[in-house]
Protein backbone atom coordinates (compact mmCIF):
# COMPACT_ATOMS: atom_id res chain seq x y z
CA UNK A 1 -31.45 42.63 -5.33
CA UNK A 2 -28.93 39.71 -5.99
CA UNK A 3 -29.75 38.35 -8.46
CA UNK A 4 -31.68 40.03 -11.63
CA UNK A 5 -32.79 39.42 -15.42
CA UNK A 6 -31.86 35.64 -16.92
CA UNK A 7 -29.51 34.94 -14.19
CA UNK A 8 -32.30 35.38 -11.44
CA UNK A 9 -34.69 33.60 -13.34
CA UNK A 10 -32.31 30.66 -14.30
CA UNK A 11 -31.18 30.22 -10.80
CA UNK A 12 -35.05 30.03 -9.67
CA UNK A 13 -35.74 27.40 -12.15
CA UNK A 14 -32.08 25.18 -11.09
CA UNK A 15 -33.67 25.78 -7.61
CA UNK A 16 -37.42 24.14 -8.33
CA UNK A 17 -36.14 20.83 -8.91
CA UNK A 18 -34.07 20.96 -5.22
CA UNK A 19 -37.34 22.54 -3.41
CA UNK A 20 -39.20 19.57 -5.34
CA UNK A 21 -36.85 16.89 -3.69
CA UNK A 22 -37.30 18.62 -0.62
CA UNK A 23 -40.68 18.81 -0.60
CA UNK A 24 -40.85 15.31 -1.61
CA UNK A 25 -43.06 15.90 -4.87
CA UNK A 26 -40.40 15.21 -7.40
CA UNK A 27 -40.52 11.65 -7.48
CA UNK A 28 -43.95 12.52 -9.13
CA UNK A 29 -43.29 14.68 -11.46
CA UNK A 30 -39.44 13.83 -11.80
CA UNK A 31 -39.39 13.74 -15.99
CA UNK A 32 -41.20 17.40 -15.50
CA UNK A 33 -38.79 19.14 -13.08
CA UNK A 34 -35.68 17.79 -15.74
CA UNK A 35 -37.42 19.57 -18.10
CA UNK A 36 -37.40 22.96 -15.76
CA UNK A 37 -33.87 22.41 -14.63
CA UNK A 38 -32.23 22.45 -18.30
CA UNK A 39 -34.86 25.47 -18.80
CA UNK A 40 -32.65 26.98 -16.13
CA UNK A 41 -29.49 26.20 -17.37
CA UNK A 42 -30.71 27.75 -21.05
CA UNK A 43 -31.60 30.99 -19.07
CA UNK A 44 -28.26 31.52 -17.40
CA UNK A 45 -26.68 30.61 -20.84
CA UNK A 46 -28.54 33.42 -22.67
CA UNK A 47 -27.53 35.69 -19.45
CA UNK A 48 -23.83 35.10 -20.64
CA UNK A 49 -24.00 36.66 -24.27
CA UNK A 50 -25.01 40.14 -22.67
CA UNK A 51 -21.64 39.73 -20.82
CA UNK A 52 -19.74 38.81 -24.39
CA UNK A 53 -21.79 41.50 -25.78
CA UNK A 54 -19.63 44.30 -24.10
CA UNK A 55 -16.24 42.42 -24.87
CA UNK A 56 -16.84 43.27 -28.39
CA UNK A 57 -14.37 41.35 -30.40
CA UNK A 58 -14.50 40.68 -33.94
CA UNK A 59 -18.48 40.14 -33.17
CA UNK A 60 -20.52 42.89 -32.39
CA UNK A 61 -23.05 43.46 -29.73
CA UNK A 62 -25.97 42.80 -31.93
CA UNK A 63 -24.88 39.72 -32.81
CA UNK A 64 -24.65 38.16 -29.37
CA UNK A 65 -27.70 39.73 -28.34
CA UNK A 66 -29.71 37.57 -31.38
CA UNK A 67 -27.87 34.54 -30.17
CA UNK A 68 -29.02 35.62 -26.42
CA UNK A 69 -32.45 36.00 -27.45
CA UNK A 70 -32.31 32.42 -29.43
CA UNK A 71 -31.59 30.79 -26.17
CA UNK A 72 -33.91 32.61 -24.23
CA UNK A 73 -36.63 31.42 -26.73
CA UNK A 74 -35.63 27.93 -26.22
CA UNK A 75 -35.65 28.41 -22.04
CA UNK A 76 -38.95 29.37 -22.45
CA UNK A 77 -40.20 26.82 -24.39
CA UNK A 78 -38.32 24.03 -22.14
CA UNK A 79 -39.97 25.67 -19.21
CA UNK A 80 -43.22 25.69 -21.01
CA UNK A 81 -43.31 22.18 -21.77
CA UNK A 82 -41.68 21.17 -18.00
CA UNK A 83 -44.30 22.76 -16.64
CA UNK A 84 -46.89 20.80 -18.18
CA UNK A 85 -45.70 17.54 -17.08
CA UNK A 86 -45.45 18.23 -13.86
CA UNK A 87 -49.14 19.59 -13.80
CA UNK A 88 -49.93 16.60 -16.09
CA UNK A 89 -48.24 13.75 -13.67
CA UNK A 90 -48.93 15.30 -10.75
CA UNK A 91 -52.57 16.11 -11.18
CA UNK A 92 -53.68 12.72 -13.34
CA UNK A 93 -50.93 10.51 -12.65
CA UNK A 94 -50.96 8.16 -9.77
C-alpha cells in the first residue's frame, strides 16, 4: 500500500474535488467540495505530528500526538459538514 493512515485519507479527500471537476459535478456542489478539500489538507496536517512525534525535542511524543488528534477532530468535522452540502446542493439545489 502507498499510501496509509491520515496521509491516505487526506490525499483521497484533496483528490474528490479534482474527480468532481472531472466528472463535471463540482460546479454543483462547488462550496461543498471546498469544504472536503481543506478537510484534506487538516488530515495530512495531523499526519505530520506523528512524524515530529519521533524527533522528540524539548516536546514529547504525547504532546504532539494531542495536537495530532486536535486536528484530526477538526478534519473530521470539515469533512462532515462538506459532505452535507454537497448532498444538500446536489440533491435539492437546481
Amino acid at each position: 500500500m502507498v499510501f496509509e493512515g491520515m496521509v491516505g485519507l487526506g490525499i483521497a479527500l484533496l483528490l474528490a474535488p479534482a474527480i468532481a471537476e472531472y466528472a463535471k459535478i463540482r460546479h454543483k456542489a462547488d462550496k461543498g467540495f471546498n469544504w472536503i478539500a481543506t478537510s484534506g489538507v487538516f488530515f495530512l496536517f495531523a499526519a505530520s505530528f506523528t512524524v515530529a512525534g519521533t524527533l522528540g525535542g524539548y516536546v514529547g511524543e504525547p504532546v504532539w500526538a494531542g495536537i495530532g488528534s486536535i486536528f484530526e477532530v477538526v478534519g473530521w468535522l470539515l469533512a462532515l459538514i462538506g459532505t452535507i452540502f454537497v448532498g444538500y446542493q446536489i440533491l435539492f439545489e437546481k
